[in-house]
C-alpha atoms as a PDB file:
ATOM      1  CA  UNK A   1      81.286 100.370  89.292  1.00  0.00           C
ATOM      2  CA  UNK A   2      83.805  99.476  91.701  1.00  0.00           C
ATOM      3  CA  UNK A   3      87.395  98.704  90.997  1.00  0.00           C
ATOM      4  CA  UNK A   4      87.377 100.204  87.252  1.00  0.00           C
ATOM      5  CA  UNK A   5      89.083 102.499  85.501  1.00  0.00           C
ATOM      6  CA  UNK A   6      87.707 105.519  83.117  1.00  0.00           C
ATOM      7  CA  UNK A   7      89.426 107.172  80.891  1.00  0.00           C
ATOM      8  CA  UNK A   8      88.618 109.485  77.891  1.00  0.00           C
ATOM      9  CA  UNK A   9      89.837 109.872  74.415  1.00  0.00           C
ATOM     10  CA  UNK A  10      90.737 113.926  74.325  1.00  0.00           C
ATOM     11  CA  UNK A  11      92.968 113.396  71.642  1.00  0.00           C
ATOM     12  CA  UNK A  12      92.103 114.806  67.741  1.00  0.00           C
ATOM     13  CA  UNK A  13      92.370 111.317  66.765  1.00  0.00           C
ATOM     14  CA  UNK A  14      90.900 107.652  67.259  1.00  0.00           C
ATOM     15  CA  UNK A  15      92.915 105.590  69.035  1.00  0.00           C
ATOM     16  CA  UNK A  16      93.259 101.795  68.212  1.00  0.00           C
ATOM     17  CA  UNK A  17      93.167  98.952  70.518  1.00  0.00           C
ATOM     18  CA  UNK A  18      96.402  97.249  71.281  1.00  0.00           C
ATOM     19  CA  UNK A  19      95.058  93.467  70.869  1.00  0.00           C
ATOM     20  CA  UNK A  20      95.454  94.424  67.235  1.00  0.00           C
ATOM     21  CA  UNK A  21      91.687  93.574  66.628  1.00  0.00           C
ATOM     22  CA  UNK A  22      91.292  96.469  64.566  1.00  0.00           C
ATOM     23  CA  UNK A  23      88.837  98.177  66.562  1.00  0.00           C
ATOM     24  CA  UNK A  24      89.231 102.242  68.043  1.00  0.00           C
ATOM     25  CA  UNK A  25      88.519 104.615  70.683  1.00  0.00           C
ATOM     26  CA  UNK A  26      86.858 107.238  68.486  1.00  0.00           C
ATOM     27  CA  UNK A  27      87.870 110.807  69.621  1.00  0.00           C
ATOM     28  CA  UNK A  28      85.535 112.745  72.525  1.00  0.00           C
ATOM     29  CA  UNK A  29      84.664 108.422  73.749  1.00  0.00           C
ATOM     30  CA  UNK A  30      85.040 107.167  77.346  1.00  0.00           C
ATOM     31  CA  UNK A  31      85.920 103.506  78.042  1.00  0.00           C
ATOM     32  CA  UNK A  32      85.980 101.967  81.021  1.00  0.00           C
ATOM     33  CA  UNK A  33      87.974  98.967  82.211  1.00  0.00           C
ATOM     34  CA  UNK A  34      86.690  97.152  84.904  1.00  0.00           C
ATOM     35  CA  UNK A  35      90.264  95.466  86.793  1.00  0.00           C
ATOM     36  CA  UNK A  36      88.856  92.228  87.367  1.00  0.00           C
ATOM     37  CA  UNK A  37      88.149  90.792  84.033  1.00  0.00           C
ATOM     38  CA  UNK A  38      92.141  91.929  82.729  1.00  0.00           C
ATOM     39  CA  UNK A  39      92.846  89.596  86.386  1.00  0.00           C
ATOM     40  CA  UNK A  40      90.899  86.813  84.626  1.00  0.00           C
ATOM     41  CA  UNK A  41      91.592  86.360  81.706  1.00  0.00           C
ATOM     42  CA  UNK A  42      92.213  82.682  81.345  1.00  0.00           C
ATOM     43  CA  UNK A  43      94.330  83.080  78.076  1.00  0.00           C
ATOM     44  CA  UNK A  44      96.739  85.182  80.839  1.00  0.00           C
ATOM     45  CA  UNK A  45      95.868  83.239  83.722  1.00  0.00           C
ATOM     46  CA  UNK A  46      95.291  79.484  82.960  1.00  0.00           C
ATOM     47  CA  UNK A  47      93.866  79.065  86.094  1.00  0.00           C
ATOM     48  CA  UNK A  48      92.467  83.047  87.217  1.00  0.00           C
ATOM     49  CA  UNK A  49      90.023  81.956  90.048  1.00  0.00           C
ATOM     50  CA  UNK A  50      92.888  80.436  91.937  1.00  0.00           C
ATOM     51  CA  UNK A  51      94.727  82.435  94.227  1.00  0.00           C
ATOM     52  CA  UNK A  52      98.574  81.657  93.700  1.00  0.00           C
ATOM     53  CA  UNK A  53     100.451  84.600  94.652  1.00  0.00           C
ATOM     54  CA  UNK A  54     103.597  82.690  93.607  1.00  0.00           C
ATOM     55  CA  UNK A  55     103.132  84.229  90.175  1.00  0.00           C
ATOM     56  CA  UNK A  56     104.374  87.866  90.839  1.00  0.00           C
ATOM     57  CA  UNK A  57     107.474  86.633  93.148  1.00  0.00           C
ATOM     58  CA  UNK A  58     110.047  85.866  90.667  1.00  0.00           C
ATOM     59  CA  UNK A  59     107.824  86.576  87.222  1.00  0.00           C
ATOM     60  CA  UNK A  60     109.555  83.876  84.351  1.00  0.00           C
ATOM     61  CA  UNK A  61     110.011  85.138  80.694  1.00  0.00           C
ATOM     62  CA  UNK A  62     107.053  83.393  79.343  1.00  0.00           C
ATOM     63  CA  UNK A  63     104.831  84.958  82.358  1.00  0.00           C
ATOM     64  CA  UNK A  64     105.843  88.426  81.356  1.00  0.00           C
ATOM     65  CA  UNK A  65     105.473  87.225  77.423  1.00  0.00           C
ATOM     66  CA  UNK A  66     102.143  85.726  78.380  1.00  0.00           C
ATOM     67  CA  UNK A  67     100.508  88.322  80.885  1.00  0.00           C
ATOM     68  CA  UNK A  68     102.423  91.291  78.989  1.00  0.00           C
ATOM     69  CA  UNK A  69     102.456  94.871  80.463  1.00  0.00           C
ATOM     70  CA  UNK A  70      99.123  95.135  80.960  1.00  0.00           C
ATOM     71  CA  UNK A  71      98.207  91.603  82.631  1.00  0.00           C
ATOM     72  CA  UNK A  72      98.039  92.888  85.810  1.00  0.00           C
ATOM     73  CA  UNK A  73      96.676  96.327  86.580  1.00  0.00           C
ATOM     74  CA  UNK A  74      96.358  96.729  90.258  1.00  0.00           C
ATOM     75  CA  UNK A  75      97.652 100.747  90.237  1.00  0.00           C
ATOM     76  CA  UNK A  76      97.170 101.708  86.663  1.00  0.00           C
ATOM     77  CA  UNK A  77      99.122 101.047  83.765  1.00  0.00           C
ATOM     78  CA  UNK A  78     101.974 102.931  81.756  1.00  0.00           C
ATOM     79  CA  UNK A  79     101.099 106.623  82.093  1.00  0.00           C
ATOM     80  CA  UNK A  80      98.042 106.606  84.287  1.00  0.00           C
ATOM     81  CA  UNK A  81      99.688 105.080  87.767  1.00  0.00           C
ATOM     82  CA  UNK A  82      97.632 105.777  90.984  1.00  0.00           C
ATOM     83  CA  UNK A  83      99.704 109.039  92.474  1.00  0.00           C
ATOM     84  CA  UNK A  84      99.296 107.150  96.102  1.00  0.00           C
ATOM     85  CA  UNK A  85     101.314 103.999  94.622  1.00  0.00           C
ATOM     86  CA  UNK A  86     104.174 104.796  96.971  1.00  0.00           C
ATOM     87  CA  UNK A  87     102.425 105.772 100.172  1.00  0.00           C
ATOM     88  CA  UNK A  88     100.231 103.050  99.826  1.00  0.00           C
ATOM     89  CA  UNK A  89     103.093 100.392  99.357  1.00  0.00           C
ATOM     90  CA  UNK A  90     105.047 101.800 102.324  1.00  0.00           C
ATOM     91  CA  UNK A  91     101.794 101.770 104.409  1.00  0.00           C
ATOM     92  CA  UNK A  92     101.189  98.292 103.412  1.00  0.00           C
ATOM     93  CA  UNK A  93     104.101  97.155 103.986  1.00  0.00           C
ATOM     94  CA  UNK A  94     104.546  99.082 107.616  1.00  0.00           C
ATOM     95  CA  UNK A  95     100.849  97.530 108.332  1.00  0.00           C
ATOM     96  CA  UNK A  96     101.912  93.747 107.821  1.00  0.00           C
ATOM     97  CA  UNK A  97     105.075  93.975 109.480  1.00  0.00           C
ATOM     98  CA  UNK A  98     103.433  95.226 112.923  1.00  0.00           C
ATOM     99  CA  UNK A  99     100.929  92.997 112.307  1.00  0.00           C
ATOM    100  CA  UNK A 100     103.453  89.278 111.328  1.00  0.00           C
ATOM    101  CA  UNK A 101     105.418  90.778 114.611  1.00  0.00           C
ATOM    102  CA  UNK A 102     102.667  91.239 117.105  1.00  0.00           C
ATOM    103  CA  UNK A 103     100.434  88.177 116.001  1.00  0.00           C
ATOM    104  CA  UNK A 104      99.918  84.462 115.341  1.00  0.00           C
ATOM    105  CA  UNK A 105      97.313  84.217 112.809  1.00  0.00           C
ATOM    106  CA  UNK A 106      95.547  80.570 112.196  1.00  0.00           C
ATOM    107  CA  UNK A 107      92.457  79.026 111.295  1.00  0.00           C
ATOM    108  CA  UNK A 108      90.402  78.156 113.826  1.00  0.00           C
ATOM    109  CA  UNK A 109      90.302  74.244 114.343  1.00  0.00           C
ATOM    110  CA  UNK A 110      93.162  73.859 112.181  1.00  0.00           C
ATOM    111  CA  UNK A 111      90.515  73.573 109.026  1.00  0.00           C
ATOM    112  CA  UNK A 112      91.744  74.161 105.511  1.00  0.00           C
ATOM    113  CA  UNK A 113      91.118  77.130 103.807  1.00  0.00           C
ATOM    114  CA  UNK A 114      88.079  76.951 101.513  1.00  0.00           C
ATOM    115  CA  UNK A 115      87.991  77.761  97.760  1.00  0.00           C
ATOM    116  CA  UNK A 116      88.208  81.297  96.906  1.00  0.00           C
ATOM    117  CA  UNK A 117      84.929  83.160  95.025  1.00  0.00           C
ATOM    118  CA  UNK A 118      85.341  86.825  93.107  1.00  0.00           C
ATOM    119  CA  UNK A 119      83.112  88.958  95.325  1.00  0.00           C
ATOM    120  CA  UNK A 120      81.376  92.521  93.414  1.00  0.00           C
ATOM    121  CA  UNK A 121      84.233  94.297  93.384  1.00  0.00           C
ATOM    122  CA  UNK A 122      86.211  91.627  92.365  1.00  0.00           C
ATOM    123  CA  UNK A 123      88.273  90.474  94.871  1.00  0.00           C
ATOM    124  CA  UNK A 124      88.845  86.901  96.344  1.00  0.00           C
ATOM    125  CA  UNK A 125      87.193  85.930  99.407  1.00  0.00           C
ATOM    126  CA  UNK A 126      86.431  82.218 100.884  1.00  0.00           C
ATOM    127  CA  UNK A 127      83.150  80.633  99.259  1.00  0.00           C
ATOM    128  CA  UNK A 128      82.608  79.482 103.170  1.00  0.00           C
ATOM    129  CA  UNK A 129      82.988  81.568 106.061  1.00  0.00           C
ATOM    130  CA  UNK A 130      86.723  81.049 107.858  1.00  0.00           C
ATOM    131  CA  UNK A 131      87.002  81.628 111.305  1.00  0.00           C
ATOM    132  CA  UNK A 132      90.676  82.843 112.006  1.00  0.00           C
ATOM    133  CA  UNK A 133      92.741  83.006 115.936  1.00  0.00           C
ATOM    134  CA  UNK A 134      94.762  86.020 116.801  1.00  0.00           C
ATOM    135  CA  UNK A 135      97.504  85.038 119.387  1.00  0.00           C
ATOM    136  CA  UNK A 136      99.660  88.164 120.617  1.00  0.00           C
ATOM    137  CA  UNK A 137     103.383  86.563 120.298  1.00  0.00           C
ATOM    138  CA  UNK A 138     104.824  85.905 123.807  1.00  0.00           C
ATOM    139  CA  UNK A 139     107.635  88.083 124.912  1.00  0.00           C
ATOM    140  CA  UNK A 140     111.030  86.914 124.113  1.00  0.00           C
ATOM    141  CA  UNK A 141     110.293  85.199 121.043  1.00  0.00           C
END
């Protein structure tokens, strides 16, 4: 299953839910998440097949009320965080700024971008194919 998380309940106890429904992780029981349905979860998300990135920049009081802690899981949540968080950031991060300095990126034709689609994992990728142009910046620029 690809982009999910397992856990198990080692614990002596049960351990409830925290949507309050009342129902528990009974001790000795594995769960697993998968990442992409907490992603769309259209009480969260009013629209969660739409790629708006504009969410996480400045997040507003009812967003965080709203999407609450665990709305958006992309490296774990509370005590489980991915160990690789930080290296993976910085990495990121070094990647895309090589990449926005070197490159012109555009659509080929000067075509909209399609609609997104969830692929198996997932993640968001065009429902039609998009051809993209890589320009290497001129010198000087």
């Amino acid at each position: 299953m690809m982009a999910s998380s397992f856990r198990a309940n080692l614990t002596p106890h049960s351990i409830p839910l925290p949507d309050g429904s009342g129902q528990y992780i009974p001790t000795g029981s594995f769960c697993a998440v998968h990442l992409a349905d907490a992603h769309r979860d259209s009480v969260r998300y009013p629209d969660p097949l739409r790629w708006d990135p504009s969410l996480f920049l400045v997040p507003t009081a009812e967003f965080e009320v709203r999407v609450g802690k665990l709305g958006f899981v992309s490296w774990g949540g509370r005590r489980r965080l991915c160990l690789g968080k930080r290296l993976a950031r910085v990495e990121i991060s070094i990647a895309v700024a090589f990449f926005v300095g070197e490159f012109d990126l555009a659509v080929v034709g000067g075509a909209a971008v399609p609609e997104n689609r969830p692929d198996s994992a997932g993640i968001m990728e065009p429902r039609e194919r998009v051809l993209l142009e890589l320009r290497r910046w001129e010198k000087g620029l």
